[in-house]
Structures are given as structure tokens and as C-alpha cells.
Protein backbone atom coordinates (compact mmCIF):
# COMPACT_ATOMS: atom_id res chain seq x y z
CA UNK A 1 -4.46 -7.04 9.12
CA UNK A 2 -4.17 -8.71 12.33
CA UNK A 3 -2.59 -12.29 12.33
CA UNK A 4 -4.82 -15.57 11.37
CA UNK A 5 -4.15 -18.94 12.13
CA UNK A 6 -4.10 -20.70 8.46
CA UNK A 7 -7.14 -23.17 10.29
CA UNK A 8 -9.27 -20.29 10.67
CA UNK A 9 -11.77 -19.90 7.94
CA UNK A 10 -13.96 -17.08 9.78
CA UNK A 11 -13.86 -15.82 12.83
CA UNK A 12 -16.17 -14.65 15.97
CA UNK A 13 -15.13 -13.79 19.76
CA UNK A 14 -16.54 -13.39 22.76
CA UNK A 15 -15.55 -12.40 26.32
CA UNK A 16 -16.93 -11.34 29.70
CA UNK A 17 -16.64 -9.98 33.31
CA UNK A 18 -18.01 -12.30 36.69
CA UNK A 19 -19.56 -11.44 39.99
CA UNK A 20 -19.81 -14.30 42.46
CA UNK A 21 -23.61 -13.30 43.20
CA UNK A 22 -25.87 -16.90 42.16
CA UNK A 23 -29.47 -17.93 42.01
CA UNK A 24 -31.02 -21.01 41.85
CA UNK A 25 -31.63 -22.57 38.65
CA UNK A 26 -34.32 -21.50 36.33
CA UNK A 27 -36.98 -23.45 34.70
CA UNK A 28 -36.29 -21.94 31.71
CA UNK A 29 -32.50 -22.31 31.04
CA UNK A 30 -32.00 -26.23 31.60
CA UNK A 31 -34.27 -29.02 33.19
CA UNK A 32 -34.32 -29.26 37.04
CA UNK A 33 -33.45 -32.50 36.89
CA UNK A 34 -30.31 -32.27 34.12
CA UNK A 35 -27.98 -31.07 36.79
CA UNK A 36 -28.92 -32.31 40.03
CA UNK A 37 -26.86 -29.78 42.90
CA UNK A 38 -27.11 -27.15 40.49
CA UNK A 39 -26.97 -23.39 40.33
CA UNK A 40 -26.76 -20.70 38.08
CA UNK A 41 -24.27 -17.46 38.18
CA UNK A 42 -26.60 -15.29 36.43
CA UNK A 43 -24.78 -11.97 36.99
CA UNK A 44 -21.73 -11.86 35.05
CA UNK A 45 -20.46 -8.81 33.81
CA UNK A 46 -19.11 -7.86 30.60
CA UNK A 47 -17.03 -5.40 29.24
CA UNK A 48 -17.67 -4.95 25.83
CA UNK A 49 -16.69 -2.99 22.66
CA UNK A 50 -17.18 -2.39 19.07
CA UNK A 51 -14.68 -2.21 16.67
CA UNK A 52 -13.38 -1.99 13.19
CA UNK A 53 -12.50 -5.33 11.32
CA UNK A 54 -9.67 -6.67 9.77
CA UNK A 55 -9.41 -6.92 6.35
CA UNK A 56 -11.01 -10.64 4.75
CA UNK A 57 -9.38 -12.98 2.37
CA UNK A 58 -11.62 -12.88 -0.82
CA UNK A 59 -9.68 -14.27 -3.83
CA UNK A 60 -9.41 -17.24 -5.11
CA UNK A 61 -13.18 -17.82 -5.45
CA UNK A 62 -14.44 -20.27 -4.09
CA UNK A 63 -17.22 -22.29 -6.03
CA UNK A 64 -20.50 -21.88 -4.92
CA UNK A 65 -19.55 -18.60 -2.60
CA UNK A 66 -21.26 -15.50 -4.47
CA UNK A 67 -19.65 -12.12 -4.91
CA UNK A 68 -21.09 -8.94 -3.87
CA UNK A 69 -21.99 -6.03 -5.68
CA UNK A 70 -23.54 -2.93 -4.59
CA UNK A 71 -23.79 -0.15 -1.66
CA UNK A 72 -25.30 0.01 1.69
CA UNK A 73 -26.43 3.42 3.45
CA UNK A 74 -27.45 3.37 6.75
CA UNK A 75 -27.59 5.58 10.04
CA UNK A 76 -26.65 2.77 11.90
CA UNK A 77 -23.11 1.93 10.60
CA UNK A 78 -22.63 4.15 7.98
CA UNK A 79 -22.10 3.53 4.16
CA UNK A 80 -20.45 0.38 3.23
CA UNK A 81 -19.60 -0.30 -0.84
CA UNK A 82 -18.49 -3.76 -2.36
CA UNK A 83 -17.20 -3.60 -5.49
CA UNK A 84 -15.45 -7.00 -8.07
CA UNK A 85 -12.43 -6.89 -9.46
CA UNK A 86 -12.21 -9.49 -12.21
CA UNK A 87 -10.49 -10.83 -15.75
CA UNK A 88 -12.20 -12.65 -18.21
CA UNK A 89 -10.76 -14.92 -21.20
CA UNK A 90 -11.16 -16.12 -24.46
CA UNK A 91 -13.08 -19.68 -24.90
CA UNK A 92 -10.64 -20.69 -27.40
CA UNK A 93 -7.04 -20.08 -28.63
CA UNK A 94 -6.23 -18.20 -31.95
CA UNK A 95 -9.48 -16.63 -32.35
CA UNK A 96 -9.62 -15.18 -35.64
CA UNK A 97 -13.12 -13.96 -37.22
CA UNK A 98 -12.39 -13.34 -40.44
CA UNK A 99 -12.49 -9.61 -42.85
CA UNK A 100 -14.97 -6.92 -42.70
CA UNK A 101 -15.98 -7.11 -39.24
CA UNK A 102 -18.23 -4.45 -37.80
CA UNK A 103 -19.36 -3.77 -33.81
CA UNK A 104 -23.04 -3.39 -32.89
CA UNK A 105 -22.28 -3.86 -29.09
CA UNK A 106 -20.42 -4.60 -26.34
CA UNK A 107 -21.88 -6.23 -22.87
CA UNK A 108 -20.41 -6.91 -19.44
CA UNK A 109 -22.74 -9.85 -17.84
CA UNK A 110 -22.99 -11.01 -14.32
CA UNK A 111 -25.29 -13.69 -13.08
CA UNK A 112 -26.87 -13.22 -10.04
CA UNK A 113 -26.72 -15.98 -7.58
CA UNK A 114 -29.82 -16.64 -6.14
CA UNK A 115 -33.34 -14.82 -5.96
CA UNK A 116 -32.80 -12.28 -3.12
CA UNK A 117 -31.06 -9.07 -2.36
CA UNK A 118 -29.81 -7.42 0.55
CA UNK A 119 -30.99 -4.10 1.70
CA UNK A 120 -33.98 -1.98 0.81
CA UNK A 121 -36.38 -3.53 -2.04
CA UNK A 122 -36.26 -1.41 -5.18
CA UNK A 123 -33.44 0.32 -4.24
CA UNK A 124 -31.51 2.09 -7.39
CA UNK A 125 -27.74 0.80 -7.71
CA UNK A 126 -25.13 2.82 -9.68
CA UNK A 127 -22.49 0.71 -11.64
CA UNK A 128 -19.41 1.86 -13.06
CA UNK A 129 -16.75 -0.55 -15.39
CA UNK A 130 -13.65 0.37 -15.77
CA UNK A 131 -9.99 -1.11 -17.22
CA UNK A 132 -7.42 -2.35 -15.27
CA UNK A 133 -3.89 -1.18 -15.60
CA UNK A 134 -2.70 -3.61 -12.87
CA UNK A 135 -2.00 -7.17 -13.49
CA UNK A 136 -4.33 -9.46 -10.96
CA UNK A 137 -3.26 -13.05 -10.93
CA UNK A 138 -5.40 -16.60 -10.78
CA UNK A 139 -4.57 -18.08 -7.86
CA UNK A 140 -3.23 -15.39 -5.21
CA UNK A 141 -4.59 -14.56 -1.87
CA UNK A 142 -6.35 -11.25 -2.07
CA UNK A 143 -7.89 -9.62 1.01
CA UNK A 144 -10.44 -7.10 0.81
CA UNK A 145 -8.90 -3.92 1.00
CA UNK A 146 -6.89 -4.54 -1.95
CA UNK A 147 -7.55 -1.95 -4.47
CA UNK A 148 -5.99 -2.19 -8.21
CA UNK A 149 -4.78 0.27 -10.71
CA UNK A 150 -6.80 1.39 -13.13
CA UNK A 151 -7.98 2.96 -16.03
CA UNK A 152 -9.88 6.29 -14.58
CA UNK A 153 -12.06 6.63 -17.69
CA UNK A 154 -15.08 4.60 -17.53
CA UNK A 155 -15.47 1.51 -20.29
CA UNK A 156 -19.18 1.80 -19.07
CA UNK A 157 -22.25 3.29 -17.16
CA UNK A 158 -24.95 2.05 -15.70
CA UNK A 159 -27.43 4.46 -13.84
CA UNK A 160 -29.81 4.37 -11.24
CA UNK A 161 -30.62 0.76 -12.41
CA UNK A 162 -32.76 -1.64 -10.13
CA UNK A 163 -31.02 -5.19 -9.61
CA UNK A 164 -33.77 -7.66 -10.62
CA UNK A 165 -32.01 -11.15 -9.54
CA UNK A 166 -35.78 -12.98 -10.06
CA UNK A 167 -36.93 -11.69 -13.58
CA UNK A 168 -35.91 -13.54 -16.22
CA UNK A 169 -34.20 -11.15 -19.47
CA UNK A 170 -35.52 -11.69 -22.95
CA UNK A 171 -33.08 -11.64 -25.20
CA UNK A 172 -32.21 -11.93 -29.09
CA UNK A 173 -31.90 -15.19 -30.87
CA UNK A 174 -31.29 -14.92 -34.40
CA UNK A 175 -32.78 -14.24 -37.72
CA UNK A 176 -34.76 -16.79 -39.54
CA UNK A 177 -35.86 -17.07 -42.78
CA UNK A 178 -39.24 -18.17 -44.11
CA UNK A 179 -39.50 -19.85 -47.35
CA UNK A 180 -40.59 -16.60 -48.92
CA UNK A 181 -37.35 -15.07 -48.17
CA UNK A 182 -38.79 -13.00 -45.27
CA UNK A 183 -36.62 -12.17 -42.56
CA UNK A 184 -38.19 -12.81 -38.60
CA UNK A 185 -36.11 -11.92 -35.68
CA UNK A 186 -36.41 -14.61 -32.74
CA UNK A 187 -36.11 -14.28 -29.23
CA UNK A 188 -35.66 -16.47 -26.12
CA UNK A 189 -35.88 -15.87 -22.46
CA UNK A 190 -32.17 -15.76 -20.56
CA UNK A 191 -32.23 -16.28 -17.15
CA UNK A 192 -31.78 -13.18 -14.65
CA UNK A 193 -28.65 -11.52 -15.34
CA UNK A 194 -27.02 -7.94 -14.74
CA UNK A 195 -26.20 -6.25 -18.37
CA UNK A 196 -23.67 -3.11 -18.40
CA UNK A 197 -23.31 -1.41 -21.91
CA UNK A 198 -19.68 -0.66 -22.29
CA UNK A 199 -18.17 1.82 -25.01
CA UNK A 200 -17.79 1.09 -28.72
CA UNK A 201 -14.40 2.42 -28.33
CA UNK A 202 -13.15 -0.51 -26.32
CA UNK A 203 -15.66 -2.99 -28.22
CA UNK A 204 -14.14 -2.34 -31.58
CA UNK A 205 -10.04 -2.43 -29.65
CA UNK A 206 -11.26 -5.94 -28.85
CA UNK A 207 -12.60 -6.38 -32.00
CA UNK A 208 -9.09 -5.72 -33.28
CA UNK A 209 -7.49 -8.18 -31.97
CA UNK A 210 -8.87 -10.95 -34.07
CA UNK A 211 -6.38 -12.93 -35.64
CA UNK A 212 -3.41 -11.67 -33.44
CA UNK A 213 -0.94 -12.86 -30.90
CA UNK A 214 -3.46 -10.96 -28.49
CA UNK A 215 -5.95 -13.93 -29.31
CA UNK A 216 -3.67 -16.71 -29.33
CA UNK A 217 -4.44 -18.30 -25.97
CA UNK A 218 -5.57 -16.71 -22.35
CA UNK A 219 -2.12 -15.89 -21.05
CA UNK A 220 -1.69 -13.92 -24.47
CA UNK A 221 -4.95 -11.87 -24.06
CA UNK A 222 -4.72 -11.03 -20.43
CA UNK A 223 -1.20 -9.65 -21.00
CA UNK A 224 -3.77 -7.09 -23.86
CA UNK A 225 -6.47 -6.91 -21.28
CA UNK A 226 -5.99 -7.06 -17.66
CA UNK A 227 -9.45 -7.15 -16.93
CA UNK A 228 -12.37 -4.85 -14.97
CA UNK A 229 -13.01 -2.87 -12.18
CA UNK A 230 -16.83 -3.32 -11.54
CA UNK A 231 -17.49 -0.54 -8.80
CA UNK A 232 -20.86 0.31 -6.78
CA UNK A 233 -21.62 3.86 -6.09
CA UNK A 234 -21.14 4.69 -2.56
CA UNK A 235 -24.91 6.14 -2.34
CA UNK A 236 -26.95 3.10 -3.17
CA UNK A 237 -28.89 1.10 -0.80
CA UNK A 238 -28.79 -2.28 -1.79
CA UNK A 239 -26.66 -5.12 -2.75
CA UNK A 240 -26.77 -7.83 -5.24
CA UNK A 241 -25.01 -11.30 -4.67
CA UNK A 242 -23.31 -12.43 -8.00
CA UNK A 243 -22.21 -15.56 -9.21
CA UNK A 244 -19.00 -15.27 -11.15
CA UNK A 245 -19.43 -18.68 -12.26
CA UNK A 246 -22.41 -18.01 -13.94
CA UNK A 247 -22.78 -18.99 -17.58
CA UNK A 248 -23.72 -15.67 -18.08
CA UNK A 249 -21.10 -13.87 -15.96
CA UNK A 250 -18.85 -12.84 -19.48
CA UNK A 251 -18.25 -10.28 -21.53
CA UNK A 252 -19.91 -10.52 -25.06
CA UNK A 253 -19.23 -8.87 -28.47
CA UNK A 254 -22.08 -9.10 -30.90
CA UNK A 255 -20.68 -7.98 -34.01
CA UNK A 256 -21.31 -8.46 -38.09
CA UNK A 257 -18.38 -10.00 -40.70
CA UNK A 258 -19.40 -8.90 -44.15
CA UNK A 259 -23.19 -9.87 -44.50
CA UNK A 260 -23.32 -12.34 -41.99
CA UNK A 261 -25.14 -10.29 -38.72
CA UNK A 262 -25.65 -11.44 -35.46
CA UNK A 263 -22.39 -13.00 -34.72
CA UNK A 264 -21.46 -13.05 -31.03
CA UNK A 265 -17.84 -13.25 -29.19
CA UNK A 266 -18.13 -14.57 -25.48
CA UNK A 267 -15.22 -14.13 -23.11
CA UNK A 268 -16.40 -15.94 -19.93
CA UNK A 269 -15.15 -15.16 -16.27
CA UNK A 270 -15.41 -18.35 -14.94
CA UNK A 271 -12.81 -20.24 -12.80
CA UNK A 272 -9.94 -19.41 -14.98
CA UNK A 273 -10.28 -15.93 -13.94
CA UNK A 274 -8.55 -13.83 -10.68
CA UNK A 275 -11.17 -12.43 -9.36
CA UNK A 276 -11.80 -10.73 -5.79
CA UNK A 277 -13.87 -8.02 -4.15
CA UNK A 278 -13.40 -5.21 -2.81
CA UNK A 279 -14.99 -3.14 0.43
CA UNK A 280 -14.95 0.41 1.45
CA UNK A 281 -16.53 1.73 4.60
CA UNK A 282 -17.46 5.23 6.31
CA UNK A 283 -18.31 5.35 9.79
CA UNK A 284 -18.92 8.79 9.30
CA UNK A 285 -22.14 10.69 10.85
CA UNK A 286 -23.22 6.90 11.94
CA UNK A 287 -24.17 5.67 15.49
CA UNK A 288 -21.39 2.90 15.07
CA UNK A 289 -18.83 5.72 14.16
CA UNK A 290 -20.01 7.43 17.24
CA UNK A 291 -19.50 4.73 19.18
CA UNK A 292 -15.87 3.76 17.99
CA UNK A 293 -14.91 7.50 18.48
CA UNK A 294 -15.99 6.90 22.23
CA UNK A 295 -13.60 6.06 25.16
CA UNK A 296 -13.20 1.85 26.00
CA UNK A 297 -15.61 0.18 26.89
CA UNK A 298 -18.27 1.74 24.17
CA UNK A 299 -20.70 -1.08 24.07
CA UNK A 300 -21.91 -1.05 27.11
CA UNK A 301 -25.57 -0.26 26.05
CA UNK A 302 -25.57 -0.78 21.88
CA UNK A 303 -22.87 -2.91 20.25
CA UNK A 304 -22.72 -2.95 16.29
CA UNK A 305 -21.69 -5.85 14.04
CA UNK A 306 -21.23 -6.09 9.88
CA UNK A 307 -20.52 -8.45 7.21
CA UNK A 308 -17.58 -7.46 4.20
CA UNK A 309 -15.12 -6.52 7.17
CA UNK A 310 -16.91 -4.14 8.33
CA UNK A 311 -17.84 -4.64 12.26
CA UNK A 312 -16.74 -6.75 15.51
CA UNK A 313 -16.95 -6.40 19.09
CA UNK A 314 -14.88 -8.02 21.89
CA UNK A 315 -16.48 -9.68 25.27
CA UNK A 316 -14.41 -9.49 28.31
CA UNK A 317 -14.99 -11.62 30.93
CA UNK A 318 -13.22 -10.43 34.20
CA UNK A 319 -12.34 -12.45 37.55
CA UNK A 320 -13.23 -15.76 36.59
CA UNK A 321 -10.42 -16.91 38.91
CA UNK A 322 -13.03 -16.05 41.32
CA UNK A 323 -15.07 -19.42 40.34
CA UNK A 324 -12.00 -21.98 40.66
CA UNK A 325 -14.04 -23.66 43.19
CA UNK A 326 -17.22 -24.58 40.82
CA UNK A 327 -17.39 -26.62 37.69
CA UNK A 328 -18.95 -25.25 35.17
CA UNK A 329 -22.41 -27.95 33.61
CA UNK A 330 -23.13 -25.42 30.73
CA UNK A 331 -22.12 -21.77 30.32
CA UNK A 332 -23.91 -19.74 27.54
CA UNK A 333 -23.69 -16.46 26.13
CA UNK A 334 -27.22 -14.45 24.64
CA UNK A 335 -27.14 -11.72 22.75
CA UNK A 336 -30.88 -9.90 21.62
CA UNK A 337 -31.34 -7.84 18.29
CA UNK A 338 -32.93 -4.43 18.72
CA UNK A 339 -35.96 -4.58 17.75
CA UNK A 340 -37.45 -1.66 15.20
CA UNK A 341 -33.38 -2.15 13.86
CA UNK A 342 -33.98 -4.78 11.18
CA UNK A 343 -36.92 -4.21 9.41
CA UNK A 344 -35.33 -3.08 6.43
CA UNK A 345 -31.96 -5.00 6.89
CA UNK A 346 -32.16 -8.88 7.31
CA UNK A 347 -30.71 -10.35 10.18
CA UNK A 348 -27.58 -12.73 9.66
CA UNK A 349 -28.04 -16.43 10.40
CA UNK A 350 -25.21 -17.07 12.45
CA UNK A 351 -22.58 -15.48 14.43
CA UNK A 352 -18.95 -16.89 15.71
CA UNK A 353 -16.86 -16.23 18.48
CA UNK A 354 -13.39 -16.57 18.56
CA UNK A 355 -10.52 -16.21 21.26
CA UNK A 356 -7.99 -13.72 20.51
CA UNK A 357 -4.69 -13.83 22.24
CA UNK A 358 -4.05 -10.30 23.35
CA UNK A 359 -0.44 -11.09 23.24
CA UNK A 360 0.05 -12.60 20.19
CA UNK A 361 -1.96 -10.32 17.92
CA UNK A 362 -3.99 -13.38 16.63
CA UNK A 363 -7.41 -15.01 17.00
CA UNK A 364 -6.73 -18.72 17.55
CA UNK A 365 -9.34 -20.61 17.93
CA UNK A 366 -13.06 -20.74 17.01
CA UNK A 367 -15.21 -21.32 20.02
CA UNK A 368 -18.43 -22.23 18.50
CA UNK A 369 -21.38 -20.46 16.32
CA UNK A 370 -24.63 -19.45 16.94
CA UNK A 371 -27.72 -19.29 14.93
CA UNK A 372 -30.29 -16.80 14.81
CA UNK A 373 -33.57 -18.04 16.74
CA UNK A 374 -36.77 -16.27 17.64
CA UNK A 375 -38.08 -16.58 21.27
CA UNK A 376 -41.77 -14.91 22.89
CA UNK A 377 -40.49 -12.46 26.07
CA UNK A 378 -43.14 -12.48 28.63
CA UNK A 379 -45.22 -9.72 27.35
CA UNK A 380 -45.56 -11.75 23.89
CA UNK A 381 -43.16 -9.64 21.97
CA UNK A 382 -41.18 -11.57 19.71
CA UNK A 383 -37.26 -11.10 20.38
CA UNK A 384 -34.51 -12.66 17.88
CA UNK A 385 -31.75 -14.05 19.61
CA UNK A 386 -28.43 -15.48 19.45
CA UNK A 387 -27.48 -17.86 21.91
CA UNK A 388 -23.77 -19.13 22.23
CA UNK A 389 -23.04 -22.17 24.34
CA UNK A 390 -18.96 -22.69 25.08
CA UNK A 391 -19.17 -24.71 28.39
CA UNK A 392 -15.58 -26.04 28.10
CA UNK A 393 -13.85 -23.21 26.59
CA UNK A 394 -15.55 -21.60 29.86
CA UNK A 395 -14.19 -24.16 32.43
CA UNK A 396 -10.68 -23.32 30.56
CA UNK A 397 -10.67 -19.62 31.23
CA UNK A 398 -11.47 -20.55 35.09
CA UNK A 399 -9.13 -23.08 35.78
CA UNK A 400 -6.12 -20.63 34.06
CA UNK A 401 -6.05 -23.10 30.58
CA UNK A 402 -6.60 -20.29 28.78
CA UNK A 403 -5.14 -17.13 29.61
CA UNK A 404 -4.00 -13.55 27.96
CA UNK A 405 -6.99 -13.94 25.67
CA UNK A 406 -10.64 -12.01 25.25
CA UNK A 407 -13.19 -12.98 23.00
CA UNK A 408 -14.38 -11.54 19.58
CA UNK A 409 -17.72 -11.61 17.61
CA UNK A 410 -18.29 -11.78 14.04
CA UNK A 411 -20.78 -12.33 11.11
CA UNK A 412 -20.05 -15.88 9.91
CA UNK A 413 -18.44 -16.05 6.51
CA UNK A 414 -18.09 -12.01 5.55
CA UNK A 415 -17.03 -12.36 2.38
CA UNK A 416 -20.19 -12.93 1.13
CA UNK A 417 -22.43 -11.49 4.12
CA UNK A 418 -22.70 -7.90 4.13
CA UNK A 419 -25.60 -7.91 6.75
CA UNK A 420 -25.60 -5.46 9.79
CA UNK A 421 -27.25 -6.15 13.30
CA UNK A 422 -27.60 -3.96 16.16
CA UNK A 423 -27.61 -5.76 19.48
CA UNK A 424 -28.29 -4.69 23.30
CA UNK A 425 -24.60 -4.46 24.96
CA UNK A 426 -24.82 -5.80 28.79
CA UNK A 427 -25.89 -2.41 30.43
CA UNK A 428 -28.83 -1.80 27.54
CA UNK A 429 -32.44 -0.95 29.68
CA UNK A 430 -34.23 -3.65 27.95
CA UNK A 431 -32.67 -6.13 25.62
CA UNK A 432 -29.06 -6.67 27.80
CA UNK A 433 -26.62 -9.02 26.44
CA UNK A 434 -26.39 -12.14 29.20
CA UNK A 435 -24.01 -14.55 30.66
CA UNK A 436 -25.27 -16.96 32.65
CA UNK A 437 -23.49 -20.13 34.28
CA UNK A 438 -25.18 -23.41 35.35
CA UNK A 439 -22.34 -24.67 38.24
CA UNK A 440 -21.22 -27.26 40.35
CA UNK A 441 -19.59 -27.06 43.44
CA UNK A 442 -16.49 -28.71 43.65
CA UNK A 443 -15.82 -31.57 46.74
């Protein structure tokens, strides 16, 4: 992956091109009276392009961040898969259940984090668990296209299943007795929580492990059991967001010893755990793979964007040495959303920029954000818009501050944002991407 500065914690570009055609201000990008003498450079070209991300830092965890899980298919960009890599441990040291002890099941559990999905409603999702034969360690910088060794025979299956992150699970309690000696099962409600039946075979080689040096303390086990490999089919549509903090993100063994039933082993995730995901993605057949197989510049028209480290596109402003003689009051940067694009894929909230030095290989600095706002056009249609404002980072590039560098977009935070979006480039019939400049002559 490209080069990061270690202050960087996401990062977004843009760039552009400059004609020294102006008109006078307009009412409806500042107040008449906000820069008295006043004009705006509403013509500046761009050159613009899409293109592939780097690869994202997504281990260690970070608390309150969720993980993603599942598989997004679109015509758009293409299919894009996140999957979790992950260990789990014991919750206490020497763990030792006593004789006769007998599996009933064995169940991988992730909580989901929050109430929402992303991607089409009711969507099926195929899950797959399986063993790792790589060691992953707490602690260590993982980036997402890190991909572990494992075991390639599953430790579990779940099919066509529909992630349900707002219905609550009921689950079994225990057995009670009345006074008559009759036996009642109880039951309780567990809040929403993804549940992957894995194999008896591995159950009861946990199972075996009571009273060992396996159980002695975490170090002990993980050296046993390196942990899972929780992968998405590539075919789904939709993607859960999962909270590997979860109280019920564990793995649990419910088991009998002798004639006691309904005994339960937990091994939670939890922040003792490595964990980090992992994202695949095929531009193939896809209007964004069309357009990255396309000669430079091939977003004039449609640019494409996407969360997990999927999607970015540069800005390149051009002859900007051609305004040394104008100070620059604001300079802003819109970009529109197709519309008829995002019905069925929710719009990100906010997009960066960031300046990458073309010479050094590295983005270095964050310009600024923007956040996704709705505006009426004209004709009453309702656009969504993103609206970057970097007057000083502008005023830079003019007076020769900043040089050898375009600028880059990107969804903010992709580790856990696996949206898409779809925007006009500059040349687009309709919805064109705009720079405009409110300036100043210079005395």
C-alpha cells in the first residue's frame, strides 16, 4: 500500500484544473455583502479519475468501531466481500469441568452493532467458519488485504440466512423444578445476535481439553486454537455491522457432566482477542471496472467511490499559477450524487479529501470533510450533495506553497463504511462536479 503519514487516520483528496473566465458573484453561493469587490471563477476545470484503493489498517479494534460482515453485488462497482478474522479465549484459567462430559452443541455468536444494515433489505447472506492454522496476534497492525492460513474444511455453515440486527432471539434458560418433581424448561429473550452452528467434531476437541495445559490460561489455549475465519459468500447482497465487543460475540459450548444438563462453556472475543477484517473486491463486468480499464482521465462524466478499500478518485486542478494575482475569500468544491443510483444503497455521510504528494508516494495532509446535504435544483428535484470548502489550502496551491501534489477523495472512516456512491464527474450533462472561487483582486 501506498505510504501514510502515522497522523492520518482516513483519508480523502481532491484536485482540479482553472480557466481565468469569471462572473460576478451569485446570490446563491455567499452574501453580496460578505465580500465586498468580489467575484467568482466559476469555470474551473478538472481532471478527474477513479481508482482502486489502498489497502486500510483494520486491527487492533478499536472500541466502539463495528466490524463488517457480509457481501455486496452491484452493477455499479462490482462485488465487494468483508469477511472477520478473529480468536476468542477462555474466561478463566485452568478450566476443568469435571468426568462424564457429553456435547449437545456448539455456537459461534456475534452481536450486531446497531439496528441497521447495509444493502438490499432481506437480502440472504451465506456464512462460512472455518479454523485457523496461522497464528494472529493481539496488538499488531493488520491492513485489510491480509488473508490468514487456514483450515479449508468448514467448522460450520450457515445458509441463505437473513441478518436480523433488530429482532430480539429467544433463547433457553434452564430447567426448573416444581414441587411435584416436574421438570419445566424456561426461556428468556437475548438480544439480537448472529448464531452459526459449528460441527460436533470440533465441539467435543474443545470439549477435550478440560482439565489440560490447553485450558490453563489464554496464551495456553490460543497456542490449541488459533481462532476463526468468519467468511461472507461473495454472492450476497447485504452487509451486517458487528460488534466484537458484544457480550454475545463468543463462542459457547452447551454440554452435560453426568446428570447435570444444561451446562454452558463461554469463550468470549472481546478485547483480549486479535481480531481484523478482511475485503475482497471484483471490478469485473461493473461500470467502475469499465471505467478503471479506460485511458486517464476516466471520470470525466461518472466517477465511483467505496467504503472497505474499495474506491477513490483524484481531482486535478491545472494552471492555478494563472490566479497569482487574486486572493482567494472562499474556494469550494461540489460534488452531486446520481440520482436513481442510491435507492437501494445508502449514501455515506461524509467524504474527505486529502493532498497526495505525487512525488513522495504519500497522502499528507487532510484538507477538510464534507457532509452529505440535500439541496432543491430549480425544477424542485431534490439533489444530495457534498460540498467541500478548502479556501486556504486553495490560496496555497496558487501562490506555489503547495506544489507536486493532486488531491484524492475518499469515504470517511472505511473500515467500517462499506457504502458506494456514484457521482457526476465535471463533464457529466446534468449533475457536473463544480469548482467555483469567490476572489479578490490583489493591489
Amino acid at each position: 500500500m501506498k505510504k501514510l503519514l502515522p497522523v492520518l487516520a482516513a483519508w480523502a483528496v481532491f484536485g482540479f484544473q482553472a480557466c481565468t473566465e469569471s462572473t460576478s458573484i451569485g446570490a446563491d453561493l455567499i452574501d453580496d455583502g460578505a465580500f465586498p469587490d468580489s467575484f467568482v471563477i466559476d469555470t474551473v476545470q478538472m481532471k478527474v479519475n477513479t481508482f482502486t484503493a489502498d489497502s486500510i489498517q483494520t486491527a487492533p479494534p478499536l472500541s466502539g468501531i463495528p466490524y463488517l460482515l457480509g457481501a455486496v453485488n452491484d452493477e455499479a462497482c462490482g462485488a465487494a466481500a468483508m469477511h472477520i478474522f478473529t480468536q476468542i479465549v477462555p474466561q478463566t484459567n485452568n478450566i476443568s469441568l469435571g468426568d462424564s462430559l457429553q456435547l449437545d452443541s456448539v455456537v459461534l455468536q456475534l452481536d450486531y452493532a446497531g439496528t441497521t444494515l447495509y444493502g438490499q433489505a432481506g437480502a440472504p447472506a451465506s456464512i462460512t467458519v472455518y479454523e485457523l492454522t496461522e497464528t494472529i496476534t493481539p496488538g499488531i497492525v493488520y491492513y485489510s488485504n491480509k488473508k490468514f492460513a487456514f483450515n479449508q474444511v468448514p467448522l460450520g455453515y450457515l445458509a441463505n440466512a437473513l441478518f436480523t440486527p433488530a429482532d430480539s432471539i429467544t433463547l433457553f434458560n434452564k430447567i426448573e423444578t416444581d414441587q411435584n418433581g416436574t421438570d419445566s424448561l424456561t426461556y428468556f429473550k437475548a438480544p439480537p445476535h448472529l448464531r452459526i452452528k459449528l460441527s460436533q467434531e470440533f465441539g467435543n476437541r474443545l470439549l477435550a481439553q478440560s482439565g489440560t495445559i490447553n485450558m490453563a490460561d489464554k496464551n495456553s489455549f490460543q497456542q490449541f486454537f488459533k481462532g476463526f475465519y468468519i467468511a461472507a459468500a461473495s454472492n450476497g447482497n447485504t452487509v451486517a455491522y458487528i460488534d466484537m465487543f458484544g457480550t454475545y460475540s463468543r463462542l459457547t459450548l452447551y454440554y452435560r457432566q453426568g446428570s447435570n444438563k444444561n451446562r454452558i462453556l463461554n469463550f468470549p472475543i472481546g478485547s483480549l482477542s486479535a481480531m481484523t477484517n478482511y475485503f475482497t473486491h471484483n471490478y469485473t463486468g461493473s461500470n467502475a471496472g469499465t471505467a478503471l480499464a479506460a485511458a486517464e482521465p476516466n471520470g470525466q462524466e461518472t466517477v465511483y467511490l467505496q467504503g472497505a478499500a474499495g474506491l477513490g478518485f483524484s481531482v486535478e486542478l491545472l494552471n492555478l499559477n494563472a490566479y497569482s494575482n487574486f486572493a482567494v475569500n472562499k474556494a469550494e468544491l461540489e460534488f452531486t450524487a446520481l440520482p436513481t443510483t442510491y435507492e437501494l444503497y445508502k449514501l455515506p455521510t461524509t467524504l474527505e479529501i486529502m493532498s497526495f504528494d505525487t512525488i513522495e508516494n504519500v497522502r499528507n495532509r487532510i484538507i477538510t470533510s464534507a457532509v452529505l446535504e440535500e439541496e432543491t435544483a430549480s425544477d424542485g428535484q431534490v439533489l444530495s450533495k457534498y460540498k467541500f470548502v478548502f479556501s486556504f489550502y486553495t490560496q496555497q496551491k496558487i501562490n506555489g506553497d503547495v506544489v507536486n501534489a493532486i488531491e484524492q477523495v475518499f469515504l470517511d472512516f472505511q473500515r467500517s463504511n462499506p457504502n458506494r456512491i456514484i457521482l457526476g464527474g465535471p463533464q457529466h450533462p446534468q449533475y457536473p462536479m463544480k469548482m467555483s472561487m469567490v476572489c479578490t483582486t490583489l493591489q
